[in-house]
N, C-alpha and C. Protein backbone atom coordinates (compact mmCIF):
# COMPACT_ATOMS: atom_id res chain seq x y z
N UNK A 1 -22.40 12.05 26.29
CA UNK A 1 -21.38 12.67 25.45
C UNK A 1 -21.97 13.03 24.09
N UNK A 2 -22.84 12.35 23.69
CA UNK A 2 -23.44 12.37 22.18
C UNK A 2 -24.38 13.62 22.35
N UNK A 3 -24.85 13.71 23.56
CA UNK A 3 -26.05 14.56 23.48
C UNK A 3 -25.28 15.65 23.48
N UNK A 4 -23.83 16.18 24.30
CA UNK A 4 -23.37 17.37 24.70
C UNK A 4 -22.75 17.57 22.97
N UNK A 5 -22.28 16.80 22.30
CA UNK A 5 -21.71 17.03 20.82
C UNK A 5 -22.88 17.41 19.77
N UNK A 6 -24.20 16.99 20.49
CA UNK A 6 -25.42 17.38 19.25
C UNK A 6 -26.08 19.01 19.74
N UNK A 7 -25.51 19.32 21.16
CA UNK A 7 -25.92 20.73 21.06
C UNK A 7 -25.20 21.37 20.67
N UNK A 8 -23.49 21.33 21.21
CA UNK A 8 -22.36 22.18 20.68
C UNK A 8 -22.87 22.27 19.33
N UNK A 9 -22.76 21.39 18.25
CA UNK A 9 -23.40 21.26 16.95
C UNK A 9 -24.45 22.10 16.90
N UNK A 10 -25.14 22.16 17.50
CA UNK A 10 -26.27 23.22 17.17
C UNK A 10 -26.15 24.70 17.46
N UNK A 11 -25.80 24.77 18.41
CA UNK A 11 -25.42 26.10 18.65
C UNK A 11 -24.47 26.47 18.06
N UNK A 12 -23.64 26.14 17.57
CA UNK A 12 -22.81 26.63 16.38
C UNK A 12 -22.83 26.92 15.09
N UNK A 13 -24.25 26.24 15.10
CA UNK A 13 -24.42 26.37 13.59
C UNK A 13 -25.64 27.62 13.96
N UNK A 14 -26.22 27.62 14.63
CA UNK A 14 -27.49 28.66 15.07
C UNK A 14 -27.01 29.52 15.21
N UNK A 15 -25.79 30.09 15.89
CA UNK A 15 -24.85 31.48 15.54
C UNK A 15 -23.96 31.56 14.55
N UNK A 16 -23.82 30.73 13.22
CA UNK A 16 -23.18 31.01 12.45
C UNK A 16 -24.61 31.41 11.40
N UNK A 17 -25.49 30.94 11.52
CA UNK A 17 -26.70 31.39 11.13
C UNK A 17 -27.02 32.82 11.08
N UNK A 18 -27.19 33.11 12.41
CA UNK A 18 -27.25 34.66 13.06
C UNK A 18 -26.22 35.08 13.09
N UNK A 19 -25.28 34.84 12.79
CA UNK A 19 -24.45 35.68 12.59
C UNK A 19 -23.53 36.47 10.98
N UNK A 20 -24.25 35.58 10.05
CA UNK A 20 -24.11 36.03 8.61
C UNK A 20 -24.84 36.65 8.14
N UNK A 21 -26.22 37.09 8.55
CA UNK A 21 -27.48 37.65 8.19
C UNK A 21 -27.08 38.80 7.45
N UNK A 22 -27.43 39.48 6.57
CA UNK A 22 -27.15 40.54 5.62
C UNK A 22 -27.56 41.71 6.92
N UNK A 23 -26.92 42.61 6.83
CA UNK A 23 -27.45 44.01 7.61
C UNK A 23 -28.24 44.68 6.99
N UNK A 24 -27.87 44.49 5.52
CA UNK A 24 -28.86 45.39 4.61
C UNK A 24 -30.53 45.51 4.80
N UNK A 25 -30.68 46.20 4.30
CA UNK A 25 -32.49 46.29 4.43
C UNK A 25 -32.72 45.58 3.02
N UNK A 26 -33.34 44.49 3.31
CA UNK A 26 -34.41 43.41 2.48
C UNK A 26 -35.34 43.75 2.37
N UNK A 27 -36.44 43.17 1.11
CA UNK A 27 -38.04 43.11 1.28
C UNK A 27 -38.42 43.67 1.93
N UNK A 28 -37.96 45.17 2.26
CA UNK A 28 -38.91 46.47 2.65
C UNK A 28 -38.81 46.57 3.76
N UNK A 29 -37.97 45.26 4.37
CA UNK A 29 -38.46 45.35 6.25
C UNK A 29 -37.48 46.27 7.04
N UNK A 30 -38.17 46.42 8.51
CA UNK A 30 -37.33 46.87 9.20
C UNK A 30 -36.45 46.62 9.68
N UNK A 31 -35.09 47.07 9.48
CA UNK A 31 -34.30 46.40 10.16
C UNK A 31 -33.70 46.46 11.72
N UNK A 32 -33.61 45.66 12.45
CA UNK A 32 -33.20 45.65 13.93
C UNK A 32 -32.02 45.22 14.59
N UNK A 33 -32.03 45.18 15.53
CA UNK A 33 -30.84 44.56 16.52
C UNK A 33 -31.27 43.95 17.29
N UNK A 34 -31.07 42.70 17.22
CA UNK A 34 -31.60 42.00 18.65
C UNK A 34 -30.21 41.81 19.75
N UNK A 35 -30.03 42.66 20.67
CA UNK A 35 -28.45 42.60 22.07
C UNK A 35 -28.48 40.96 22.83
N UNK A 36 -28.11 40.78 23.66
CA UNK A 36 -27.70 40.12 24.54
C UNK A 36 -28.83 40.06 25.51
N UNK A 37 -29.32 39.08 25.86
CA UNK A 37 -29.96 39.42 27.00
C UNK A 37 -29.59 39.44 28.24
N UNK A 38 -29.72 39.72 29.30
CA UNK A 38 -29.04 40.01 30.61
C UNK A 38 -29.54 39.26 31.68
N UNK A 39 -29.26 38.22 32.56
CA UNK A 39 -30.02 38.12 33.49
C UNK A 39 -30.39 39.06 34.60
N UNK A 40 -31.29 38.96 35.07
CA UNK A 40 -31.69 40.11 36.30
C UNK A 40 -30.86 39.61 37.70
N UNK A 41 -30.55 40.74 38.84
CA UNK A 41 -29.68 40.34 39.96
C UNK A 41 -30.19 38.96 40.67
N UNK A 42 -31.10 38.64 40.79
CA UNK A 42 -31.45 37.72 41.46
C UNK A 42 -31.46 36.37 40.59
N UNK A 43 -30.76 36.60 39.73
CA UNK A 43 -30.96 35.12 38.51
C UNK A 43 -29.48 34.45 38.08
N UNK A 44 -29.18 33.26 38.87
CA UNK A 44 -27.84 32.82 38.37
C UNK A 44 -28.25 31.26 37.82
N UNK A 45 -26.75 31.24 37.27
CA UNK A 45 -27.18 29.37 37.00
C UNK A 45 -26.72 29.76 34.67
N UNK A 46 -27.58 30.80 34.52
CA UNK A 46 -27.46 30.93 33.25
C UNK A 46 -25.62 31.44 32.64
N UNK A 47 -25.08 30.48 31.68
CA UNK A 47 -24.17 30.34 31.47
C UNK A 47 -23.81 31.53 30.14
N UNK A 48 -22.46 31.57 30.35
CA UNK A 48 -22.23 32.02 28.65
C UNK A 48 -22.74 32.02 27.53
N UNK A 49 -23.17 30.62 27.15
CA UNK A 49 -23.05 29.83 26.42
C UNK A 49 -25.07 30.02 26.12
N UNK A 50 -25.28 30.17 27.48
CA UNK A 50 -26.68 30.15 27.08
C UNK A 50 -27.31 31.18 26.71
N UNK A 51 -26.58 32.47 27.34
CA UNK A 51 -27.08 33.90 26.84
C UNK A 51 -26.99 34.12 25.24
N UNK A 52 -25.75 33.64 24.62
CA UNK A 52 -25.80 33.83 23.39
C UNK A 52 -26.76 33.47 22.56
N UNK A 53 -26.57 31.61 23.39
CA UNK A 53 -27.93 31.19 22.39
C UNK A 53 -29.35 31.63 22.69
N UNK A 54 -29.40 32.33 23.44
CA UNK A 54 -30.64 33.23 23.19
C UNK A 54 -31.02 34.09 22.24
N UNK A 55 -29.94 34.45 22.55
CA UNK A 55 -29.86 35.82 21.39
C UNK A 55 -29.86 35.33 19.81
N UNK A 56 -29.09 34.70 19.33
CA UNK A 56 -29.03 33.82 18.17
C UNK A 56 -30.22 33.14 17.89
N UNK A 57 -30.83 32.29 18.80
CA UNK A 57 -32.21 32.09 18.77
C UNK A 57 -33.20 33.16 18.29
N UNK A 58 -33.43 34.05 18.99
CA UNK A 58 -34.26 35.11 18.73
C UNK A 58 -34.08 35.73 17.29
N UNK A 59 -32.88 36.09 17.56
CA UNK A 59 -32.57 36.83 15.55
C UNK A 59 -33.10 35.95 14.94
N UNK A 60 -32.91 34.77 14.68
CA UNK A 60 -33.22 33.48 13.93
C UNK A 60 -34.26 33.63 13.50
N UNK A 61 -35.29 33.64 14.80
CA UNK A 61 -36.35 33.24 14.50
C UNK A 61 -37.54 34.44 14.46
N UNK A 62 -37.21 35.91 14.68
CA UNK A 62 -37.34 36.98 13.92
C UNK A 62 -37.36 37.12 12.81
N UNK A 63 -36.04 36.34 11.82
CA UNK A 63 -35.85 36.53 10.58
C UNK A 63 -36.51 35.45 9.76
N UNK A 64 -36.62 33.96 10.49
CA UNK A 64 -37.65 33.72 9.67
C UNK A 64 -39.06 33.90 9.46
N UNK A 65 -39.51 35.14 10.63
CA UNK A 65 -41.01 35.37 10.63
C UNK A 65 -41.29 36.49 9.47
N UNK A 66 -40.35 37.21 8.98
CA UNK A 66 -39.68 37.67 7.56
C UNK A 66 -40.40 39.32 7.76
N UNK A 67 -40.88 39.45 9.12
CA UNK A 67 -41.28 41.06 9.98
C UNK A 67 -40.10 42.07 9.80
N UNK A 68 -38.91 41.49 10.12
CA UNK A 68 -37.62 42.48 10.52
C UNK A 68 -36.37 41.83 9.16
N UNK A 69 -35.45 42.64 9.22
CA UNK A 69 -34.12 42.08 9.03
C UNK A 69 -33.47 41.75 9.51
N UNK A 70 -32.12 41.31 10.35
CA UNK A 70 -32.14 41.68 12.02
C UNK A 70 -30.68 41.82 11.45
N UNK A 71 -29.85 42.93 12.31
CA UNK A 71 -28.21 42.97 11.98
C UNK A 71 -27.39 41.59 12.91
N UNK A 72 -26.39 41.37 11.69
CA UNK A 72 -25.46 40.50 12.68
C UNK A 72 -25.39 40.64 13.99
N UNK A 73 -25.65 39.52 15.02
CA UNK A 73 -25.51 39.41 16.14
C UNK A 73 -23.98 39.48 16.72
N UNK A 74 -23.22 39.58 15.87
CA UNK A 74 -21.19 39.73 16.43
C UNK A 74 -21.67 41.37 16.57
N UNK A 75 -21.75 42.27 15.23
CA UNK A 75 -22.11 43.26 15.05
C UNK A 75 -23.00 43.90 16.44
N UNK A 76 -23.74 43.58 16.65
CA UNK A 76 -24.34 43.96 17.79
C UNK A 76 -24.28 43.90 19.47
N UNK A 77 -23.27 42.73 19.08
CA UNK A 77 -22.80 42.04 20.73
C UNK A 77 -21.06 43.44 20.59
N UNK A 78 -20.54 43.67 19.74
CA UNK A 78 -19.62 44.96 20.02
C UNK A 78 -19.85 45.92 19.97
N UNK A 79 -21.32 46.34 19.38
CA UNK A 79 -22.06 48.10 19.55
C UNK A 79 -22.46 47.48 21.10
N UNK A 80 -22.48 46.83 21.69
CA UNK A 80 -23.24 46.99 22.88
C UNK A 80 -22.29 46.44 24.00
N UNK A 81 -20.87 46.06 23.46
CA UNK A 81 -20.12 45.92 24.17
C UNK A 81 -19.50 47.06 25.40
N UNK A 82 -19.67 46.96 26.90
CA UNK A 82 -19.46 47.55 27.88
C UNK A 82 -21.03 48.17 28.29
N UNK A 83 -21.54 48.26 27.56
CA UNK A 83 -23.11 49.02 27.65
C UNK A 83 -24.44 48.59 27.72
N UNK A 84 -23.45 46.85 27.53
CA UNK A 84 -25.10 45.95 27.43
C UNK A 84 -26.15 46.13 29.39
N UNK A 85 -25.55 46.14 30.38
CA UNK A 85 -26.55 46.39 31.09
C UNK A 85 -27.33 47.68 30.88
N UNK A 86 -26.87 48.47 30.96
CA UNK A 86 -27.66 49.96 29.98
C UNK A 86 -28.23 49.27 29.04
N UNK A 87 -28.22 48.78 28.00
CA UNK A 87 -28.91 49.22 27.29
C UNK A 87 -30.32 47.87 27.16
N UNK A 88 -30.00 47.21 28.29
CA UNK A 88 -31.17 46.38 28.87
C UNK A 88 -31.74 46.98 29.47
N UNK A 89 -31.33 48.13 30.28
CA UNK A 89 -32.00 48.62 31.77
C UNK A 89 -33.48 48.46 31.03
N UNK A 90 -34.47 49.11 31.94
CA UNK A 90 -36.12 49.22 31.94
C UNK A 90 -36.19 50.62 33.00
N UNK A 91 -35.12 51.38 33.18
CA UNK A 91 -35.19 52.85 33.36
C UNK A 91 -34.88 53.93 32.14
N UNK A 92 -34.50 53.30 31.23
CA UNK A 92 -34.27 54.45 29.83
C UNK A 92 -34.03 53.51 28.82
N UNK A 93 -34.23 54.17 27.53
CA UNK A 93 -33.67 53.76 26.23
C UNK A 93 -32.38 54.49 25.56
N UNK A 94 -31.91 55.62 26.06
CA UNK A 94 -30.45 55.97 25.52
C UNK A 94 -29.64 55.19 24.88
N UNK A 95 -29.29 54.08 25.81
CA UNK A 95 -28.15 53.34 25.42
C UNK A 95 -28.55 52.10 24.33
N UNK A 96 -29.89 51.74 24.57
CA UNK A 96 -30.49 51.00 23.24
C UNK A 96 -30.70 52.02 21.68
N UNK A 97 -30.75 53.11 21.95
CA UNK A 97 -30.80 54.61 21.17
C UNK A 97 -29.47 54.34 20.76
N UNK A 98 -28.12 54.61 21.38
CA UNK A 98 -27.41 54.79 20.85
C UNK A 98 -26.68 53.50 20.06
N UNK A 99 -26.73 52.50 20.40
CA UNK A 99 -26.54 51.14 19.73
C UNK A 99 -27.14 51.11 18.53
N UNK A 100 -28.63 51.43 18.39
CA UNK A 100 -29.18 51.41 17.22
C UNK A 100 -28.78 52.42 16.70
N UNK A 101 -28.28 53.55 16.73
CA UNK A 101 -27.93 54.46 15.69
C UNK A 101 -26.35 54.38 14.92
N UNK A 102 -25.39 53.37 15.98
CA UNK A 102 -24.16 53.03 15.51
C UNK A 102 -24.60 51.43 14.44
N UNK A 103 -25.48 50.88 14.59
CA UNK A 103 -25.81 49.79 13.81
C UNK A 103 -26.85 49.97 12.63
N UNK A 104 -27.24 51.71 12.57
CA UNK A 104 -28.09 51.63 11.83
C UNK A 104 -29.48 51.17 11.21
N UNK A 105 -30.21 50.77 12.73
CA UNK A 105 -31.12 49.98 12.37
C UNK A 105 -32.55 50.63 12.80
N UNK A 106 -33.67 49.91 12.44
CA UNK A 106 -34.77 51.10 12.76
C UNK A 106 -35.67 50.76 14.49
N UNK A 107 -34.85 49.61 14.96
CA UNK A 107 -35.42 49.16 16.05
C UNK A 107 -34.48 47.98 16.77
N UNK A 108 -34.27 48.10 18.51
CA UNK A 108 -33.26 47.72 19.07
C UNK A 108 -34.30 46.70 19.74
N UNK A 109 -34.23 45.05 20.07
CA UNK A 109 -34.56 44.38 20.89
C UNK A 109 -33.52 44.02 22.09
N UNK A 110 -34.53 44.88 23.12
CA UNK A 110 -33.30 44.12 24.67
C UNK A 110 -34.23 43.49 25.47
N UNK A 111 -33.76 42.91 26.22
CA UNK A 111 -34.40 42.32 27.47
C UNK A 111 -33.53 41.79 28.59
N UNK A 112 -34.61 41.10 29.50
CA UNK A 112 -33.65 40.49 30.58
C UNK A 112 -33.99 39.23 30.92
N UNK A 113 -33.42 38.34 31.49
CA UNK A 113 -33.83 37.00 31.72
C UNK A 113 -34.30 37.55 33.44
N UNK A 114 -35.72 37.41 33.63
CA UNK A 114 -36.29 37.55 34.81
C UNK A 114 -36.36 36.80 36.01
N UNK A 115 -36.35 35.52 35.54
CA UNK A 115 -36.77 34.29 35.89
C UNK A 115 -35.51 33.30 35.17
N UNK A 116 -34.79 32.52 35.84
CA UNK A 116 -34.49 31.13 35.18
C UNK A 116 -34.42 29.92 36.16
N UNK A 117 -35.30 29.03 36.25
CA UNK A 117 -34.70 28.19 37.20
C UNK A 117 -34.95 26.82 36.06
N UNK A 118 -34.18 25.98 35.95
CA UNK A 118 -34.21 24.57 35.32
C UNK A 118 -34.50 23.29 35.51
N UNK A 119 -35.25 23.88 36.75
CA UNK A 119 -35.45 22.39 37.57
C UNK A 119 -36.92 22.81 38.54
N UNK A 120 -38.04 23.65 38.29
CA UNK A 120 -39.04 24.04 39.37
C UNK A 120 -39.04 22.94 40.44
N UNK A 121 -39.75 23.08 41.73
CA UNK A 121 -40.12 22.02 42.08
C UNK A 121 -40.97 21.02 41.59
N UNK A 122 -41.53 21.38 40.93
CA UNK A 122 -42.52 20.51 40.08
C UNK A 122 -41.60 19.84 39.03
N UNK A 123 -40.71 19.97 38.66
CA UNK A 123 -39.53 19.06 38.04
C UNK A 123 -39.86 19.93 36.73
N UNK A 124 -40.64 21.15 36.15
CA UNK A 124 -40.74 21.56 34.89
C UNK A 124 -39.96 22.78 34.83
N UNK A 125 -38.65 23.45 34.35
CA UNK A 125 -38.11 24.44 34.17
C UNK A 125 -38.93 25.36 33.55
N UNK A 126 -38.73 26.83 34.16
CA UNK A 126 -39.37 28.25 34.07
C UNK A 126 -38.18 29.41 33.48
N UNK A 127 -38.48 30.31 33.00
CA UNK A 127 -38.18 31.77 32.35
C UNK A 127 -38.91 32.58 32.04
N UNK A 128 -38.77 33.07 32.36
CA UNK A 128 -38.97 34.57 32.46
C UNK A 128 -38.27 35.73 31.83
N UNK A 129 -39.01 36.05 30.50
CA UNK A 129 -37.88 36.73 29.48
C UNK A 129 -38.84 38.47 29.89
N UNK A 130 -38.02 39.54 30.35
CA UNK A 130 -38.84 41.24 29.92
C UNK A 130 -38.07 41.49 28.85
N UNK A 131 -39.02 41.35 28.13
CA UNK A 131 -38.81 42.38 26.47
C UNK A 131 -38.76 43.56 26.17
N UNK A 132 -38.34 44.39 25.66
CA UNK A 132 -38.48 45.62 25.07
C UNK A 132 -37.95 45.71 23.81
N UNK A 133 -39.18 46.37 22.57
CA UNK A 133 -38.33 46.72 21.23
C UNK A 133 -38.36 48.64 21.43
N UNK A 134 -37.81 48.76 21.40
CA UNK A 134 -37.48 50.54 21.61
C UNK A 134 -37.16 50.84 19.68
N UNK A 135 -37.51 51.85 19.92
CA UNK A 135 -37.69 52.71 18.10
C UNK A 135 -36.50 53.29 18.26
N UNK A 136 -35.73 53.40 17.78
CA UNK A 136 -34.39 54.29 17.47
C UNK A 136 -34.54 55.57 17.50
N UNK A 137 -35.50 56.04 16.56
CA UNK A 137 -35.80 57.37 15.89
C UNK A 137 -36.05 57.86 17.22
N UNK A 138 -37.14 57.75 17.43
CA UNK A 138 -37.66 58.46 18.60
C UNK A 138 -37.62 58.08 20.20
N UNK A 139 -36.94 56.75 20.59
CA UNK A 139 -36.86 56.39 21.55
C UNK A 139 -37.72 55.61 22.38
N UNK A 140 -38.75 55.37 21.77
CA UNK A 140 -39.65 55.35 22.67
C UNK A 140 -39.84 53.90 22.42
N UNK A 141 -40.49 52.93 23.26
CA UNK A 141 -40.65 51.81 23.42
C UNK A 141 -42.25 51.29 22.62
N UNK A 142 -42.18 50.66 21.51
CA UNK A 142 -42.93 50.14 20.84
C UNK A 142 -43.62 48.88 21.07
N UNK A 143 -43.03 48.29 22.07
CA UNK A 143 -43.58 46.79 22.60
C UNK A 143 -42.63 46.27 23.88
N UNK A 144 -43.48 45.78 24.40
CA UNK A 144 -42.94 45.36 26.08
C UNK A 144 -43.70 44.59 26.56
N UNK A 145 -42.72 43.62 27.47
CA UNK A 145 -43.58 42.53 27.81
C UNK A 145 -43.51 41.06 28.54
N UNK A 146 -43.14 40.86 29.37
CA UNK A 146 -42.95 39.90 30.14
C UNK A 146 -43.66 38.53 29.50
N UNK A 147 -42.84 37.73 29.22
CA UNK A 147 -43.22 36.47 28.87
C UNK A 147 -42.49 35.32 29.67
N UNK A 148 -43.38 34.22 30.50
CA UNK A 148 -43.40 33.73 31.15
C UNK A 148 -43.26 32.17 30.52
N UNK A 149 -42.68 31.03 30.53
CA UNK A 149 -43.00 29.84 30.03
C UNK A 149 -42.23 29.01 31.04
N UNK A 150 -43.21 28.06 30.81
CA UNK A 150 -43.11 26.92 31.60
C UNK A 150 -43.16 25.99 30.84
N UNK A 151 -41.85 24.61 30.93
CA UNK A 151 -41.01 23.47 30.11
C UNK A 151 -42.14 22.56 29.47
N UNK A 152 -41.81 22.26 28.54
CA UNK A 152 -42.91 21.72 28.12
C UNK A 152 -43.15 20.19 27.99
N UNK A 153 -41.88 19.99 29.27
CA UNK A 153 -42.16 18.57 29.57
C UNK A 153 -41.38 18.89 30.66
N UNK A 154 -40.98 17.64 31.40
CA UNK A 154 -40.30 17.51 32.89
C UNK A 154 -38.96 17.23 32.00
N UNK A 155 -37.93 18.22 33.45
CA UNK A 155 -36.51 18.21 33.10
C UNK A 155 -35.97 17.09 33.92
N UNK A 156 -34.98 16.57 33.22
CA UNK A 156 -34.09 15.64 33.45
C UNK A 156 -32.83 15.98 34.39
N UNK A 157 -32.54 16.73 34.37
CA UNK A 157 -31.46 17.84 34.71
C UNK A 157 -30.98 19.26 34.40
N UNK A 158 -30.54 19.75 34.59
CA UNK A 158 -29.99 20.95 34.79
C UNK A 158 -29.53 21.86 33.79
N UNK A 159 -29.57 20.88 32.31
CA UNK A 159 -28.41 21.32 31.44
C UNK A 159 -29.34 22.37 30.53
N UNK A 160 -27.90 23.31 29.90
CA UNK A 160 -28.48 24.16 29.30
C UNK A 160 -29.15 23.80 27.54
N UNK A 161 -29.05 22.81 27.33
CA UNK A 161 -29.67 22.11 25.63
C UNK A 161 -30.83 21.68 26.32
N UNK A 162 -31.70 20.82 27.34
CA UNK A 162 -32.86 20.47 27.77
C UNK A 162 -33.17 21.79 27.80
N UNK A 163 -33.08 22.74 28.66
CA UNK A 163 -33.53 23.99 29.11
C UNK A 163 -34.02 24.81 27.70
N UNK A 164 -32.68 25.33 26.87
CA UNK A 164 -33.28 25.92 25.49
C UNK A 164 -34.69 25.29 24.84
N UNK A 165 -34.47 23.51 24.65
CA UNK A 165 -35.32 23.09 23.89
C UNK A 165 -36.67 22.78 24.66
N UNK A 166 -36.89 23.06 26.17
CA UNK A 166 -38.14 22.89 26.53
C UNK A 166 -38.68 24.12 27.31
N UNK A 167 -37.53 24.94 27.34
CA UNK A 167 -38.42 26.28 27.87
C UNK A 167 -38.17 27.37 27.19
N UNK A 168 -36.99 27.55 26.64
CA UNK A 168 -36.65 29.13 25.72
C UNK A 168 -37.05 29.00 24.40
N UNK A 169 -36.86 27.95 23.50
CA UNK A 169 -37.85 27.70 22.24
C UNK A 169 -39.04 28.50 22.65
N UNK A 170 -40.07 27.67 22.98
CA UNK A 170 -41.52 27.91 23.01
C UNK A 170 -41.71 29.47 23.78
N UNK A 171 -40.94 30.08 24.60
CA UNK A 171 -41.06 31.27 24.81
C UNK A 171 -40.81 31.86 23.89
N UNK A 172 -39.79 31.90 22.87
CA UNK A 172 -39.41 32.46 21.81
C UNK A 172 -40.35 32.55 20.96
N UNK A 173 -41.01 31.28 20.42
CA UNK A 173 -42.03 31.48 19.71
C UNK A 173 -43.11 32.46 19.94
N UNK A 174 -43.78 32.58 21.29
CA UNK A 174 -44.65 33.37 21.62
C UNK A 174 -44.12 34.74 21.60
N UNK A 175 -42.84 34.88 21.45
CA UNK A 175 -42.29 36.58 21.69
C UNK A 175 -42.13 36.89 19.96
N UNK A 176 -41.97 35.80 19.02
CA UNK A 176 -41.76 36.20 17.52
C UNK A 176 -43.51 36.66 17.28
N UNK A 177 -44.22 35.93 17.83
CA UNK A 177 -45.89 35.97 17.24
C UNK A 177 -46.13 37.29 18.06
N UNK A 178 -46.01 37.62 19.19
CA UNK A 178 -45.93 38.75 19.47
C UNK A 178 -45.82 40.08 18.99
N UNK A 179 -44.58 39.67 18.39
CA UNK A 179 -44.01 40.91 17.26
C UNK A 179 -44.92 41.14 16.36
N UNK A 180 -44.88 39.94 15.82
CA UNK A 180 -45.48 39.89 14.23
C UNK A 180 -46.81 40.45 14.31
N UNK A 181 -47.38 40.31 15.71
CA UNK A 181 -49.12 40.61 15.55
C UNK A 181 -49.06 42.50 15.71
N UNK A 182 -47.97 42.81 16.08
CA UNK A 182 -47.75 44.83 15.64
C UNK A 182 -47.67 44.99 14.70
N UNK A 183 -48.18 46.28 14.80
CA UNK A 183 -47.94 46.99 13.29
C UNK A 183 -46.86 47.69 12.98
């Protein structure tokens, strides 16, 4: 019970985080949208609860790599409301195009959850995040990229707070250093 009250706690405060972020353009940077991520057809198990905190995660930790600005994540979860599989697809950028031009920003992050299982046989949970940052202006896809992680210890169970903190963290990290190493 303590443990399920110390994630609610966290995740609430991690999207009230991401979700106050100034839209404005700061310290010169670019500013973005990071959407929703989507799982792919063959990927269940991932909850409500966990997609967001992905997303919230990611802005987060975008903004403290101090590369981007990133727009409110409410803000972006209703420009992309009805359109978020579009504008995940990995057959066009239109609909990531047009999100970023109603949010005003100079670059849209979508992806998909490729992979989720929380329990491998090997007892270590896996994900599988495809990335894409697409350019607004011109459409075109600036970085892409399948990132793969594996838990960074053995899971206990199933739940989605083990899962964030031993497999979507440390993927995250590698997808912020990612960024940061473009120009």
């Amino acid at each position: 019970m303590l443990k399920q009250v110390r994630y609610t706690t966290a995740v609430v405060l991690t999207v009230m985080v991401a979700g106050v972020m100034p839209a404005q353009k700061m310290r010169g940077h670019a500013r973005a949208a990071v959407v929703e991520f989507t799982p792919a057809a063959n990927v269940s198990g991932m909850t409500f609860e966990s997609k967001r905190h992905l997303q919230a995660t990611i802005a987060s930790r975008i903004v403290q790599s101090e590369k981007f600005d990133v727009v409110d994540t409410n803000h972006t979860r209703e420009a992309s409301k009805g359109i978020l599989a579009e504008v995940n697809s990995e057959s066009s950028t239109s609909a990531a195009v047009k999100v970023g031009k109603q949010l005003g920003v100079v670059y849209v992050l979508t992806g998909t959850v490729a992979e989720y299982d929380p329990k491998g046989g090997d007892g270590f949970g896996t994900v599988t995040l495809r990335v894409r940052l697409v350019e607004v202006a011109t459409g075109r896809v600036k970085y892409s990229s399948d990132i793969t992680q594996k838990g960074t210890r053995q899971m206990y169970g199933t739940g989605v707070a083990e899962m964030h903190a031993n497999v979507f963290k440390p993927a995250i990290v590698r997808l912020v250093e990612e960024l940061d190493a473009k120009p």
